[in-house]
Protein backbone atom coordinates (compact mmCIF):
# COMPACT_ATOMS: atom_id res chain seq x y z
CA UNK A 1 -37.31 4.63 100.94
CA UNK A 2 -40.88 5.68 100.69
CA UNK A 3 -43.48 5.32 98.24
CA UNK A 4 -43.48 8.13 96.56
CA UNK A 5 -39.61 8.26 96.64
CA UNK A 6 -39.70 4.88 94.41
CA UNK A 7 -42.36 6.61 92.32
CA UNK A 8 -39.99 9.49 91.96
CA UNK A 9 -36.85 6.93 90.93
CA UNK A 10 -38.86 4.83 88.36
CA UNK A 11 -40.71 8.37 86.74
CA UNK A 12 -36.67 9.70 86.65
CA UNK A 13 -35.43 6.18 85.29
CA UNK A 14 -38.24 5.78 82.54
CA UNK A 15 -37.50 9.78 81.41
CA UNK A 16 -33.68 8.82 81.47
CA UNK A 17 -34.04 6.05 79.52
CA UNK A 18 -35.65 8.04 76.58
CA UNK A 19 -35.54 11.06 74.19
CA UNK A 20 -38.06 13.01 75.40
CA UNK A 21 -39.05 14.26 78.64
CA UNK A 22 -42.55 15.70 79.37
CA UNK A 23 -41.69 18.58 81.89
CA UNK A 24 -45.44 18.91 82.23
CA UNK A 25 -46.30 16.14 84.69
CA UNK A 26 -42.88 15.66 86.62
CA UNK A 27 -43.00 16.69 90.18
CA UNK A 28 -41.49 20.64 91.40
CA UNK A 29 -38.04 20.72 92.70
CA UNK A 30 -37.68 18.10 89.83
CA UNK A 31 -34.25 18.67 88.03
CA UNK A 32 -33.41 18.40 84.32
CA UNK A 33 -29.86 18.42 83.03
CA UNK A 34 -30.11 19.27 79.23
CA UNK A 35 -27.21 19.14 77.20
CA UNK A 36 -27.11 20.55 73.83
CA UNK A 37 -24.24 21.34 70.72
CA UNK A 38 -23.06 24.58 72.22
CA UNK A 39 -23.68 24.47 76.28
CA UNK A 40 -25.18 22.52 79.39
CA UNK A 41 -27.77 23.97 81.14
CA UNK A 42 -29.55 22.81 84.99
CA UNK A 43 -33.51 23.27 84.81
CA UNK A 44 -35.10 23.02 88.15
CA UNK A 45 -38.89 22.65 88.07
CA UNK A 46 -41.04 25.74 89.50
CA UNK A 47 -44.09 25.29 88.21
CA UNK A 48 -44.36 22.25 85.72
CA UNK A 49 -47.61 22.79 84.36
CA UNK A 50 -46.54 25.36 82.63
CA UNK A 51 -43.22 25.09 82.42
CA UNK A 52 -41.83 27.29 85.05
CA UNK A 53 -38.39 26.38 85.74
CA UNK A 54 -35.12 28.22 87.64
CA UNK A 55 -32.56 27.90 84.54
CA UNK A 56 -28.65 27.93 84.74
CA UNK A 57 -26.29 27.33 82.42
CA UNK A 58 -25.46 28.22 79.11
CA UNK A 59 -27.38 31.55 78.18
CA UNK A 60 -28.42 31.76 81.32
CA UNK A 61 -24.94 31.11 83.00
CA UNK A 62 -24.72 35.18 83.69
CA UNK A 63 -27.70 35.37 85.77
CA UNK A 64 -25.72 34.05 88.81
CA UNK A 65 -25.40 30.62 90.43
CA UNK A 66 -28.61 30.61 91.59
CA UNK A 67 -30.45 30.97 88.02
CA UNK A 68 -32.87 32.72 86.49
CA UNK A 69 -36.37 32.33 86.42
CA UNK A 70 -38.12 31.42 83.18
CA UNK A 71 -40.70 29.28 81.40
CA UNK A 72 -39.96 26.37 78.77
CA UNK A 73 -42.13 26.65 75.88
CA UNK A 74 -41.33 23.30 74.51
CA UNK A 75 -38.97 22.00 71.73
CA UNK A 76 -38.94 22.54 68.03
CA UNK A 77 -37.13 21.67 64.48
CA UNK A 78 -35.73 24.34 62.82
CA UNK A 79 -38.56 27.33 62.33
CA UNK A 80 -41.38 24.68 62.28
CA UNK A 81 -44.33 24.85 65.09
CA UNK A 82 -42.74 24.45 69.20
CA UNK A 83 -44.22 20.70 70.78
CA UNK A 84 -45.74 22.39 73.98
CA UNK A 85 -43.71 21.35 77.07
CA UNK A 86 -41.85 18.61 75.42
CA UNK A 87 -37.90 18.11 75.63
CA UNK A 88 -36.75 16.33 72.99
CA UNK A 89 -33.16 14.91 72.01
CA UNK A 90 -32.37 16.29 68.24
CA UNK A 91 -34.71 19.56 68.75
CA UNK A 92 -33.97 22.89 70.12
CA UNK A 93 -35.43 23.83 73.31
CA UNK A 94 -37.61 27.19 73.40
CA UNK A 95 -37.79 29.31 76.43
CA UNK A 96 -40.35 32.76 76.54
CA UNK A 97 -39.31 35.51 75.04
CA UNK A 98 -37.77 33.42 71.97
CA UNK A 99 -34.93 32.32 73.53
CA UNK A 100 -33.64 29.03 71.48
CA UNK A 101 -31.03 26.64 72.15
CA UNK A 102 -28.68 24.26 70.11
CA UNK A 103 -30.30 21.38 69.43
CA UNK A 104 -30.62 19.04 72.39
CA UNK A 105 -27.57 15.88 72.30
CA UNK A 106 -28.93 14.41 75.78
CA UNK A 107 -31.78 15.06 78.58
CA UNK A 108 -31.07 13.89 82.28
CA UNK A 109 -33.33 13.85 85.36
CA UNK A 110 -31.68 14.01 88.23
CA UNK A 111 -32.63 11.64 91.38
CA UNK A 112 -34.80 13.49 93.55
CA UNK A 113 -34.86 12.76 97.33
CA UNK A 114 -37.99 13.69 99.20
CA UNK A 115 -37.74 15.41 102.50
């Protein structure tokens, strides 16, 4: 295993670990499980700096198996302001165009192997 494969494994452990994820600074090709009341959904980063991600699953679970892409705006409580790029367990995730999830139960990384 390389270097930046451990670096990948500890960033992924640390995230998995916690309640929120900061989709800002993982790496592309990075993917997020999220898990919420209602549905699961697969987030695989495009663009992480702002938020760019190939979505499946729940609302997006029509678009085909190979996802749709869209951009996470962040989470939020109820109607209250959205944290920018932040996942966070208990919150509802926010994607453009005011699409809003169930509020999130659990937040996975997957491990990421590097080619």
């Amino acid at each position: 295993m390389n270097e930046r494969e451990l670096e990948i494994d500890e960033l992924s452990e640390r995230f998995n670990q916690s309640h929120q994820i900061d989709i800002s600074v993982l790496p592309k090709g990075a993917k997020i499980v999220l898990l919420t009341g209602n549905s699961t959904y697969w987030l695989e980063m495009v663009y992480p700096p702002k938020g760019k991600v190939k979505a499946s699953g729940g609302i997006f679970k029509d678009a085909g198996k190979d996802g749709i892409i869209t951009y996470v705006l962040g989470s939020r409580l109820n109607d209250k302001d959205t944290i920018s790029l932040q996942l966070i367990v208990g919150m509802n995730c926010v994607f453009e165009n005011n699409i809003i999830t169930s509020p999130i139960q659990k937040l996975f990384i997957e491990p990421m192997k590097l080619k």
